[in-house]
N, C-alpha and C. Protein backbone atom coordinates (compact mmCIF):
# COMPACT_ATOMS: atom_id res chain seq x y z
N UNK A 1 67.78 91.93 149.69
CA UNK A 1 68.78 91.32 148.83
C UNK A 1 68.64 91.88 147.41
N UNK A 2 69.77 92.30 146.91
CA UNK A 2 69.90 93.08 145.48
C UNK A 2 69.42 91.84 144.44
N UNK A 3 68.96 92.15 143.32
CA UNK A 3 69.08 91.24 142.28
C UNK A 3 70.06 90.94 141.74
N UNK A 4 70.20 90.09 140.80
CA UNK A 4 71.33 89.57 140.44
C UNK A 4 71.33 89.92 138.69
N UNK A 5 72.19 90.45 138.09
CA UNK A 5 72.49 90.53 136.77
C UNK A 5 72.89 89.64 135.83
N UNK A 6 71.88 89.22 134.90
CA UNK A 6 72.06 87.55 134.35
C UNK A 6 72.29 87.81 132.80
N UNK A 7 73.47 87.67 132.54
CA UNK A 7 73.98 87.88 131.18
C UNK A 7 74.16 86.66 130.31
N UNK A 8 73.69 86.48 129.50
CA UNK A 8 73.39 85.34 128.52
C UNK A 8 74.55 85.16 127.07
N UNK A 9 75.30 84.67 127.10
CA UNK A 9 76.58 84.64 126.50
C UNK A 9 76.16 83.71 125.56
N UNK A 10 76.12 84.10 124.01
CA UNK A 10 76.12 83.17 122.78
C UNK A 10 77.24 83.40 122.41
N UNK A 11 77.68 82.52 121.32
CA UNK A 11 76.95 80.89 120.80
C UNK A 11 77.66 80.47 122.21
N UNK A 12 78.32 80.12 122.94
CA UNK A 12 79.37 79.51 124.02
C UNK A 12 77.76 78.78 125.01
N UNK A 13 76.60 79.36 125.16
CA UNK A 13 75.83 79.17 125.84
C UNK A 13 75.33 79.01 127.36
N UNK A 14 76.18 80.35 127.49
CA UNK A 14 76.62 80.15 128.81
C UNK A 14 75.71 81.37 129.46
N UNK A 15 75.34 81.36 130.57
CA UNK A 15 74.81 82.25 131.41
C UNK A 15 75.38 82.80 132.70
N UNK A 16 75.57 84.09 133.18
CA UNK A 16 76.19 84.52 134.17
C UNK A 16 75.76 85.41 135.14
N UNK A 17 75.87 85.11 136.05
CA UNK A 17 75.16 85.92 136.94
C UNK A 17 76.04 86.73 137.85
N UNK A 18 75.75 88.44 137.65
CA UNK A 18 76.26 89.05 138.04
C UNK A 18 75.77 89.46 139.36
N UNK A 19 76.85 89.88 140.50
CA UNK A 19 76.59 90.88 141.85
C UNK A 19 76.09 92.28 141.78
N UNK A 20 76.54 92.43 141.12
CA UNK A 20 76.28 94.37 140.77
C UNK A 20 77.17 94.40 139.58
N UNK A 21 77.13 95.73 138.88
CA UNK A 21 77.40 96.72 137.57
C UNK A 21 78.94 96.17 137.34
N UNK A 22 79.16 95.45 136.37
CA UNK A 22 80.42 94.85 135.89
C UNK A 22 80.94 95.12 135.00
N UNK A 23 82.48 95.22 134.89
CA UNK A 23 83.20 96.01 133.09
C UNK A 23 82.93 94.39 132.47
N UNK A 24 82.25 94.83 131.26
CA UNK A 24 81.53 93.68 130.90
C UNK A 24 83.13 92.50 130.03
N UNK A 25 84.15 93.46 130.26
CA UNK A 25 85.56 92.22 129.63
C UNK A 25 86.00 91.62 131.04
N UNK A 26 85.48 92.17 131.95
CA UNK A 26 85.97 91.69 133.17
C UNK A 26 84.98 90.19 133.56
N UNK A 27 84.21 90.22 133.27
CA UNK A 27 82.81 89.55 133.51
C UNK A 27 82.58 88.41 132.89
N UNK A 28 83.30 88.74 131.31
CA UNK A 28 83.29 87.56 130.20
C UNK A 28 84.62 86.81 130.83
N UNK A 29 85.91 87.42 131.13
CA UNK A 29 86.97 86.89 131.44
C UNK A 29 86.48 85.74 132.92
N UNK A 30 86.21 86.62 134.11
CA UNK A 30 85.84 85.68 135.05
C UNK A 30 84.56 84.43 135.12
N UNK A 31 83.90 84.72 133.29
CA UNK A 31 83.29 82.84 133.02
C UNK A 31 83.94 82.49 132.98
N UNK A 32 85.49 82.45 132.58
CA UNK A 32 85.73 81.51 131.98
C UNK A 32 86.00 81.55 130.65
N UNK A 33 85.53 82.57 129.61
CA UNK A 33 85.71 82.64 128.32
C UNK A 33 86.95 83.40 127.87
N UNK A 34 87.66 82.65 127.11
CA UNK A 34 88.87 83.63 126.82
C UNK A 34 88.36 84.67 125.64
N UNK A 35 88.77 85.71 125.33
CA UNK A 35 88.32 86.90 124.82
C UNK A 35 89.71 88.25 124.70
N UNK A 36 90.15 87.75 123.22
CA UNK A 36 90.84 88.66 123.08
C UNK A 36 90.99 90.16 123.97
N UNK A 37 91.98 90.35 124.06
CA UNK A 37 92.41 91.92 124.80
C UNK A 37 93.53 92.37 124.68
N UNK A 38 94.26 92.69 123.18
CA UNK A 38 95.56 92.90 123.24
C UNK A 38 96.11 94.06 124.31
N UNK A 39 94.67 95.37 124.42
CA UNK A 39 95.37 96.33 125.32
C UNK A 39 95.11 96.27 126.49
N UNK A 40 94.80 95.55 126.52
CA UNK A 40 94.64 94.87 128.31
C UNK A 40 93.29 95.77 128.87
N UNK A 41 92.20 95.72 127.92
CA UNK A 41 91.14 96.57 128.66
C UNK A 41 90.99 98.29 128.40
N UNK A 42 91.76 98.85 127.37
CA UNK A 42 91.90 100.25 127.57
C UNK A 42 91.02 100.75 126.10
N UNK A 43 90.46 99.69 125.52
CA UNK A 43 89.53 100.01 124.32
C UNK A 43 90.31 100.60 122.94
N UNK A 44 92.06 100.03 122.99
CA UNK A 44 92.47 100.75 121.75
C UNK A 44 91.91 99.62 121.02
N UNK A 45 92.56 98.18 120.98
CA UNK A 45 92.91 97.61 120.00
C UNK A 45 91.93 96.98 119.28
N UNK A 46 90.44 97.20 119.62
CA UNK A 46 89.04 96.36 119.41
C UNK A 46 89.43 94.85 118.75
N UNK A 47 90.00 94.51 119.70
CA UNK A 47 90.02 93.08 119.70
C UNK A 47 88.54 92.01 120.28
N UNK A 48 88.13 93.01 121.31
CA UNK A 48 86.97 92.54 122.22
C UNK A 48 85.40 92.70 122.16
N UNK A 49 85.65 92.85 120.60
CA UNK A 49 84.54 93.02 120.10
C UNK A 49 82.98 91.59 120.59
N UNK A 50 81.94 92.41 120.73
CA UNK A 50 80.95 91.47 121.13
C UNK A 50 79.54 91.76 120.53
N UNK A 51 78.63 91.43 120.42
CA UNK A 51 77.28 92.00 119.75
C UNK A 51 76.39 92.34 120.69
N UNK A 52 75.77 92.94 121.07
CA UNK A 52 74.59 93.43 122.34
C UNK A 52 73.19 92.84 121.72
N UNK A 53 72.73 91.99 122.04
CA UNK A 53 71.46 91.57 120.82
C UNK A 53 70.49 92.38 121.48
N UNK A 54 70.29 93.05 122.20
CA UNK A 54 68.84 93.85 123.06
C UNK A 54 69.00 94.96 122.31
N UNK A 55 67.18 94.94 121.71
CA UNK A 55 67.05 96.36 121.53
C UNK A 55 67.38 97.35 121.93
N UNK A 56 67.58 97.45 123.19
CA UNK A 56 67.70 98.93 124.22
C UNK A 56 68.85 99.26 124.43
N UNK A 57 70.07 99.12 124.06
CA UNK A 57 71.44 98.85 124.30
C UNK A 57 72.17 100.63 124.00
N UNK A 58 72.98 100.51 124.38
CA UNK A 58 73.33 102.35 125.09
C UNK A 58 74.12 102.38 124.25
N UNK A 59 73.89 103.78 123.56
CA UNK A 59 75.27 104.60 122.91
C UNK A 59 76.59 104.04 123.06
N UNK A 60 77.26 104.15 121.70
CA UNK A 60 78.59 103.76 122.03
C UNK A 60 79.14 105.12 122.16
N UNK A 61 80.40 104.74 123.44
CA UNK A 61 81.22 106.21 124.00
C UNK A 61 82.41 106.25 122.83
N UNK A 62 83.05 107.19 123.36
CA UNK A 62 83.90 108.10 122.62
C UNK A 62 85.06 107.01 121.69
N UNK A 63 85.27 106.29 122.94
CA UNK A 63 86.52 105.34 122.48
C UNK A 63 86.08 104.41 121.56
N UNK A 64 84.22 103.60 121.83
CA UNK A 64 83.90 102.63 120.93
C UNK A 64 83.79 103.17 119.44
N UNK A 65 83.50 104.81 119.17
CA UNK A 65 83.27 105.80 118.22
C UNK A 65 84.27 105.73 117.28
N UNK A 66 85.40 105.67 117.68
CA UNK A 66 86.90 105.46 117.11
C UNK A 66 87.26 104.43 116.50
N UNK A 67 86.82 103.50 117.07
CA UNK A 67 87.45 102.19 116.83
C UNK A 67 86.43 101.22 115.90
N UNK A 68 85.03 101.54 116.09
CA UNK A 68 83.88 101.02 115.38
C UNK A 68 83.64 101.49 114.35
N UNK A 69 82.83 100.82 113.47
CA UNK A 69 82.58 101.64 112.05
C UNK A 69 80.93 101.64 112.54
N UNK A 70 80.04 102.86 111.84
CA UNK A 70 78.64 103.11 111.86
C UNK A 70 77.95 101.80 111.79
N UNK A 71 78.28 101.14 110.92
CA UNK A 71 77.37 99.89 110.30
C UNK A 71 77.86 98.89 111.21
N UNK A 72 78.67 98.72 112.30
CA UNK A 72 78.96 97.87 113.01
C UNK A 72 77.99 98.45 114.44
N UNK A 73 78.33 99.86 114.61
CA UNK A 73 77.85 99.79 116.00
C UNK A 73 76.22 100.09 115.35
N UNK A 74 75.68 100.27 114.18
CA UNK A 74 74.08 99.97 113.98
C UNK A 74 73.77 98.54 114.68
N UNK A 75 74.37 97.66 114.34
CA UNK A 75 74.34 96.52 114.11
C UNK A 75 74.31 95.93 115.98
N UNK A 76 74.91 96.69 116.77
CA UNK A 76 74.69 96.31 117.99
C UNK A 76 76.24 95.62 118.39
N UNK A 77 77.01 96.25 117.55
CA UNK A 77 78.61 95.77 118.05
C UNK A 77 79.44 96.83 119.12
N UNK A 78 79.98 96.23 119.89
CA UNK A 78 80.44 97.08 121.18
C UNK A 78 81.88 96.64 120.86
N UNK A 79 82.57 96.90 122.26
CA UNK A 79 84.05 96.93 123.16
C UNK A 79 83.64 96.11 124.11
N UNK A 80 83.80 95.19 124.74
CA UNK A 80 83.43 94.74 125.50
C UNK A 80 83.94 95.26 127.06
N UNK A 81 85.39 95.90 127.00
CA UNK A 81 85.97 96.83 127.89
C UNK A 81 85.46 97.93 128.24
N UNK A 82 84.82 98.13 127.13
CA UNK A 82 84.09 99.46 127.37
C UNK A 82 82.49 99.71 128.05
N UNK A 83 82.27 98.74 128.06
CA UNK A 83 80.53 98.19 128.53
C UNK A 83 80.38 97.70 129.70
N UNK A 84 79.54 98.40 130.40
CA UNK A 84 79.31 98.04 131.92
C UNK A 84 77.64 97.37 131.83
N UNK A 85 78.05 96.07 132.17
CA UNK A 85 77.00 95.57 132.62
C UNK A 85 76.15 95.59 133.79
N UNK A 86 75.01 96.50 133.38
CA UNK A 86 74.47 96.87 134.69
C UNK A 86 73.22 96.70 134.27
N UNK A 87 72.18 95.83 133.62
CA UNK A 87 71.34 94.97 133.54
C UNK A 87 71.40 93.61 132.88
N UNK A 88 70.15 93.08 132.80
CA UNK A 88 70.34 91.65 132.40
C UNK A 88 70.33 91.79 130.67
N UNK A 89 71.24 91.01 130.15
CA UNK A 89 71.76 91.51 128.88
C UNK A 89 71.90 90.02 128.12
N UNK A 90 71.70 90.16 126.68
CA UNK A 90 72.17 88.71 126.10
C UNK A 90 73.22 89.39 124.83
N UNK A 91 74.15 88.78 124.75
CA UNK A 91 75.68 89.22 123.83
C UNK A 91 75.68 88.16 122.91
N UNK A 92 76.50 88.08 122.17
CA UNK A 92 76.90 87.44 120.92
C UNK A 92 78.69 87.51 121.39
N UNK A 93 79.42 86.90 121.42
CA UNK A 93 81.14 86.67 120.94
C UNK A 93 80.72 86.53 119.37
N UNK A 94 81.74 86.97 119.17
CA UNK A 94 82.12 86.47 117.07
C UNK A 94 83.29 85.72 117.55
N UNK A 95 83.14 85.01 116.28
CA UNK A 95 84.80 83.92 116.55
C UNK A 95 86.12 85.03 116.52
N UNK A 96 86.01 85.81 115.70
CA UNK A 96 86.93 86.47 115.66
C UNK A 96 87.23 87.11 117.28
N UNK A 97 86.93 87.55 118.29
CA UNK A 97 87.16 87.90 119.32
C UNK A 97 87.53 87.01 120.27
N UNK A 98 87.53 85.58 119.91
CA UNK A 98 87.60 84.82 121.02
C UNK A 98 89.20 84.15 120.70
N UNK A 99 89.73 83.86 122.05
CA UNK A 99 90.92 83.49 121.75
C UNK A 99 91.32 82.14 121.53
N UNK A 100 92.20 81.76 120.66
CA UNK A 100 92.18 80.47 120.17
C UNK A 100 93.57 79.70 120.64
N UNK A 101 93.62 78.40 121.48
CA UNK A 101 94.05 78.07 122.00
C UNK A 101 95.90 77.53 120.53
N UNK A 102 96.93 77.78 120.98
CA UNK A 102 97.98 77.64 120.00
C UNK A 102 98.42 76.37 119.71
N UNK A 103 98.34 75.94 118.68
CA UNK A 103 98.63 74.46 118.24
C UNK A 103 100.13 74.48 117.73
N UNK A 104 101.06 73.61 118.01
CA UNK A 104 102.02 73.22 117.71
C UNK A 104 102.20 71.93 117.14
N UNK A 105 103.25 71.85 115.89
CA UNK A 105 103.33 70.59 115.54
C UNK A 105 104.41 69.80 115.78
N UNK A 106 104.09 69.07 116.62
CA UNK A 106 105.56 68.11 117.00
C UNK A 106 105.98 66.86 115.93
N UNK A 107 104.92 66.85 115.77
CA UNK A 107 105.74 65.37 115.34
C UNK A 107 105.71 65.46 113.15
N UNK A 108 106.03 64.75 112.41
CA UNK A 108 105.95 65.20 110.92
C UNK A 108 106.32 63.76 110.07
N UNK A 109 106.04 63.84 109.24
CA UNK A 109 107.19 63.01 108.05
C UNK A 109 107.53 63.89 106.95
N UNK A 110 108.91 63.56 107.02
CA UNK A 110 109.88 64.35 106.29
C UNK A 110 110.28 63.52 104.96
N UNK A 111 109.66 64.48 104.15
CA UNK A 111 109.87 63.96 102.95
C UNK A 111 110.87 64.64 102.28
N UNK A 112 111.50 64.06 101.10
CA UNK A 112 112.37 64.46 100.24
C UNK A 112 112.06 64.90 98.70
N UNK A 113 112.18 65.99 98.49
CA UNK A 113 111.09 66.45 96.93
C UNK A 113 112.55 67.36 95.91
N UNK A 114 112.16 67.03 94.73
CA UNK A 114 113.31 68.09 93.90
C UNK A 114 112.28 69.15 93.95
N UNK A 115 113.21 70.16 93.80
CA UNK A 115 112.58 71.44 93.43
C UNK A 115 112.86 71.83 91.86
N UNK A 116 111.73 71.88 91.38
CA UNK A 116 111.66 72.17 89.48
C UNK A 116 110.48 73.32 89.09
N UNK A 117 110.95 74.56 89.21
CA UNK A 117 109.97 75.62 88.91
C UNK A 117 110.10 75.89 87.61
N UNK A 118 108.98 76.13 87.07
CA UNK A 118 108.74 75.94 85.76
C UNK A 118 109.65 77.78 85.08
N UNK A 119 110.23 78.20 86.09
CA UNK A 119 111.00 79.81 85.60
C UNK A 119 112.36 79.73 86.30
N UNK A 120 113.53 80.08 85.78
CA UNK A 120 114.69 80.07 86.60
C UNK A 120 115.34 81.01 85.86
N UNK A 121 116.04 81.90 86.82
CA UNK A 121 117.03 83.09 86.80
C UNK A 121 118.54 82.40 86.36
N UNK A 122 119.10 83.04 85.62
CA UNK A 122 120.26 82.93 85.12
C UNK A 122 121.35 84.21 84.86
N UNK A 123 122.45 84.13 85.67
CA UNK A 123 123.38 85.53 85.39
C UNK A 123 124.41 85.46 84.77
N UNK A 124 124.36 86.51 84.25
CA UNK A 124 125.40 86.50 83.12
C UNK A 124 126.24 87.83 83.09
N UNK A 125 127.60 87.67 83.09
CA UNK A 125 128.07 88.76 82.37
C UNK A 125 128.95 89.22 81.23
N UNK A 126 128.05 89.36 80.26
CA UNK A 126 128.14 89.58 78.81
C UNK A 126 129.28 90.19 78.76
N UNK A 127 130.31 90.15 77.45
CA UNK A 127 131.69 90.80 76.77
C UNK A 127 130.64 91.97 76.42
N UNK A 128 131.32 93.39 76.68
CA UNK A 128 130.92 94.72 75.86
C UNK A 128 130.45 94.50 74.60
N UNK A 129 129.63 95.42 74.14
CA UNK A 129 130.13 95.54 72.57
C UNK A 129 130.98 96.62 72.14
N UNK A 130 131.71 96.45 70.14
CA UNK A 130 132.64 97.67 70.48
C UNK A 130 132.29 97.44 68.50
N UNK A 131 133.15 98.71 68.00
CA UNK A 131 133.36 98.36 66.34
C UNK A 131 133.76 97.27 66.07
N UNK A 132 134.98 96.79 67.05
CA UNK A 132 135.33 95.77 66.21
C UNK A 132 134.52 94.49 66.76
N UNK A 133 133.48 94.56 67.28
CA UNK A 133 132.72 93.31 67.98
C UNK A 133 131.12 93.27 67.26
N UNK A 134 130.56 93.28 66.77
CA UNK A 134 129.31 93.54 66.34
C UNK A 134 128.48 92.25 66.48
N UNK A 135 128.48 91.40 67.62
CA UNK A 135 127.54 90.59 67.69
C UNK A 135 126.11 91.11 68.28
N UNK A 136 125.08 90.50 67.66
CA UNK A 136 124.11 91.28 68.38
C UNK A 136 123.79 91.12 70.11
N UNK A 137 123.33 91.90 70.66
CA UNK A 137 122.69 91.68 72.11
C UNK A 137 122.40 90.06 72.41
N UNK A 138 121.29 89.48 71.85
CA UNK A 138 120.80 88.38 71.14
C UNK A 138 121.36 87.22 71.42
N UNK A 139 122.33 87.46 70.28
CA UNK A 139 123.47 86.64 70.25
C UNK A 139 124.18 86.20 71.31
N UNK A 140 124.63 87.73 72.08
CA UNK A 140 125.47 87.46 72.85
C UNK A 140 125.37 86.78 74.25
N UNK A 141 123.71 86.79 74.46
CA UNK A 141 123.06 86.36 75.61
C UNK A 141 122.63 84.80 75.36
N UNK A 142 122.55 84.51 74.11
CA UNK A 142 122.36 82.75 73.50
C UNK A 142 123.65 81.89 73.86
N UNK A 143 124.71 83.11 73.34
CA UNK A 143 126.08 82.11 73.63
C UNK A 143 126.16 82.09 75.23
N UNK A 144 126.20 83.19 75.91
CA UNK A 144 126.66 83.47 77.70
C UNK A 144 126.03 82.10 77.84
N UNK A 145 124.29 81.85 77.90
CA UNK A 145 123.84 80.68 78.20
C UNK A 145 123.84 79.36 77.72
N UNK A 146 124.68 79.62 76.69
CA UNK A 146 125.03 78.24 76.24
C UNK A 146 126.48 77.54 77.24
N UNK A 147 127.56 78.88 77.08
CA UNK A 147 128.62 78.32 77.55
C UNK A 147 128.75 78.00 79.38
N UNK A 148 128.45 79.32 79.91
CA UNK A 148 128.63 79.15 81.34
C UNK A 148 127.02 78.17 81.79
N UNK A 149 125.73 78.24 81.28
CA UNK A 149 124.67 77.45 81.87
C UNK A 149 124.46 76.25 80.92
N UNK A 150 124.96 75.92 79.73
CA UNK A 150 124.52 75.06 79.34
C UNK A 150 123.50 74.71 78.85
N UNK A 151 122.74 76.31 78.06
CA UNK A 151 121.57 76.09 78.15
C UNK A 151 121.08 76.54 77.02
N UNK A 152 120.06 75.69 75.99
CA UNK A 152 119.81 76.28 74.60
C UNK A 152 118.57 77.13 74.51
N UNK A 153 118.55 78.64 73.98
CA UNK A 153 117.36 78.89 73.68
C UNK A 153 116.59 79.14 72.72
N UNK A 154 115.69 79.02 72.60
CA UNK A 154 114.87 79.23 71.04
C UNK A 154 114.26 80.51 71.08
N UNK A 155 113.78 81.82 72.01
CA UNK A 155 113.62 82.97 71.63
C UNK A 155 113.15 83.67 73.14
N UNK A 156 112.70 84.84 72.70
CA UNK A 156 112.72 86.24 73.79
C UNK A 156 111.20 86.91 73.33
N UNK A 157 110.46 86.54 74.92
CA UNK A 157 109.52 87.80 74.71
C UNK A 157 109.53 89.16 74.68
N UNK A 158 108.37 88.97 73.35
CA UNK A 158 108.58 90.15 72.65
C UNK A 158 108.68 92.01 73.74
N UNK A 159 108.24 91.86 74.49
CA UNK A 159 108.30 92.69 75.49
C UNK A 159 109.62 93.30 75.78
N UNK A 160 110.36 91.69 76.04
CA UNK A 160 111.66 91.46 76.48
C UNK A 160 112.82 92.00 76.00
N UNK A 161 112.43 91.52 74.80
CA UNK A 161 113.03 92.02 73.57
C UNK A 161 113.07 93.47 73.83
N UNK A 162 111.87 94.34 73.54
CA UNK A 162 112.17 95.99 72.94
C UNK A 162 113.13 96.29 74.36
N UNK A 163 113.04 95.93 75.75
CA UNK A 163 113.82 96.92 77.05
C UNK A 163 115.31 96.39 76.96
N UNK A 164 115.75 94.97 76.53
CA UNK A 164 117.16 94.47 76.21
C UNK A 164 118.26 95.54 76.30
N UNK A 165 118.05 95.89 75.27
CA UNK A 165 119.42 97.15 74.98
C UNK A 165 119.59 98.11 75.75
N UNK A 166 118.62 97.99 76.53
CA UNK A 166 118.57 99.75 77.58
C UNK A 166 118.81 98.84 79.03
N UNK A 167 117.84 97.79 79.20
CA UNK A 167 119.00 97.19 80.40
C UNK A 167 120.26 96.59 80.51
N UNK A 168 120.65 95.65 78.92
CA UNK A 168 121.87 95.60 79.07
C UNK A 168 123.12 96.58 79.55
N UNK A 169 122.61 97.94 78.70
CA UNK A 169 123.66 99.07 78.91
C UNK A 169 123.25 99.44 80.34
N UNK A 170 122.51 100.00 80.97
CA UNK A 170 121.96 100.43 82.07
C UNK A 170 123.23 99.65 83.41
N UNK A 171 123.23 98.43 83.03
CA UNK A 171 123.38 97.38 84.22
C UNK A 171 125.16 97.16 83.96
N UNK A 172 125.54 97.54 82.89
CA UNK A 172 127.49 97.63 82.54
C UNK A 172 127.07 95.79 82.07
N UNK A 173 126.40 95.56 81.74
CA UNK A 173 126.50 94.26 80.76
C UNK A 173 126.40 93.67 81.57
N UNK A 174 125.67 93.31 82.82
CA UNK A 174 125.99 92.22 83.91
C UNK A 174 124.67 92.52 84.38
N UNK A 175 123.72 90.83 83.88
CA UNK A 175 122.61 91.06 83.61
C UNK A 175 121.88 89.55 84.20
N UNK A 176 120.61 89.28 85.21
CA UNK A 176 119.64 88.49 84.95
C UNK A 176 118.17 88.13 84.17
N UNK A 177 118.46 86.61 83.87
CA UNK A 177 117.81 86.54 82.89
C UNK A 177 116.51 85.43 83.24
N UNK A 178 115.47 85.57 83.26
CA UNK A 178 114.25 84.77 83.93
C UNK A 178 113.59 83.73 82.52
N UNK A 179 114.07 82.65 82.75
CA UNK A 179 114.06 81.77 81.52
C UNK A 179 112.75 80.57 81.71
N UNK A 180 112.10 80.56 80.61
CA UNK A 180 110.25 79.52 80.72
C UNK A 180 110.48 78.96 79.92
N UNK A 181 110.76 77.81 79.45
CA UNK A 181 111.12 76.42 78.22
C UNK A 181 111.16 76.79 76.98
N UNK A 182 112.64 77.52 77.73
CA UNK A 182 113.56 78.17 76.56
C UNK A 182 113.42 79.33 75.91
N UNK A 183 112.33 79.98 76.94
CA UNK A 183 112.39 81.11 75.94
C UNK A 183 112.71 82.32 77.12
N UNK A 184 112.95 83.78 76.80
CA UNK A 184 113.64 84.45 77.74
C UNK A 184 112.66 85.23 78.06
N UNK A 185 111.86 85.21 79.41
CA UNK A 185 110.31 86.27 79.49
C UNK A 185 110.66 87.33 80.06
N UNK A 186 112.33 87.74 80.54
CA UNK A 186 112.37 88.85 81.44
C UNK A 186 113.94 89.18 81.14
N UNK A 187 114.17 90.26 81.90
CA UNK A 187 115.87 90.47 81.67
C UNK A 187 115.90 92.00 83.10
């Protein structure tokens, strides 16, 4: 009678006993443990990542090479698709590899809230200027928001200020304006 291959599964604490040489995602799957596998076993997506805690633990192949970083497979991190269990072995799962069952929320209380963000956009589209019009930029963006928003302001960051004239013209006078208690921080 062959021996049996007894794989020791942390933190989950589980122990398994194998027949003979097993693809070690095949092995974790038939405990019982769910264990990420987006590619269904083909070692792209290293979802199935696991830790080998035994000193003696075998080269990672070509595919784990790819997908692992140095300091991970130092560390004793595998594929779990990729690993044939063909002695008695103790592993590590990380949470991250294990699959997490999907929560839905059915039921709620629905509340009712104003929405008051302390910044609000305002559009405007400003009269040209011409010779016979000489109000400033300024000006003309104090009145737009006075008349169509209703809205008084007391000044313009300074930032704001120097790009004004180059986006007003830029945009054909038809312009948003990002307004913080009363003063104009954007254009």
């Amino acid at each position: 009678m062959q021996k049996k291959i007894k794989i020791s599964i942390e933190p989950i604490g589980k122990r398994v006993l194998l027949e003979g040489p097993t693809n070690g995602l095949d092995a974790i799957l038939e405990a019982g443990i769910d264990i990420k596998s987006v590619c269904a076993g083909k070692g792209t997506c290293g979802k199935c990542r696991i830790i080998i805690r035994d000193k003696d633990r075998k080269p990672p192949n070509s595919q784990e090479s790819k997908i692992l970083g140095k300091d991970e497979i130092d560390h004793g991190v595998r594929l779990a698709c990729q690993q044939i269990f063909d002695r008695d072995l103790s592993i590590y799962i990380p949470a991250s590899s294990l699959s997490e069952e999907q929560k839905l929320q059915v039921k709620g209380v629905e509340k009712e809230f104003d929405v008051d963000p302390p910044v609000k956009k305002y559009h405007l589209k400003l009269k040209r200027a011409s010779l016979d019009d000489l109000v400033s930029d300024l000006k003309r963006i104090k009145d737009g928001l006075r008349s169509e928003h209703g809205l008084s302001i007391d000044g313009m960051d300074l930032e704001t200020l120097k790009i004004m004239p180059d986006v007003i013209r830029k945009n054909a006078w038809d312009i948003t304006l990002a307004v913080r208690d009363k003063e104009i921080i954007n254009i």
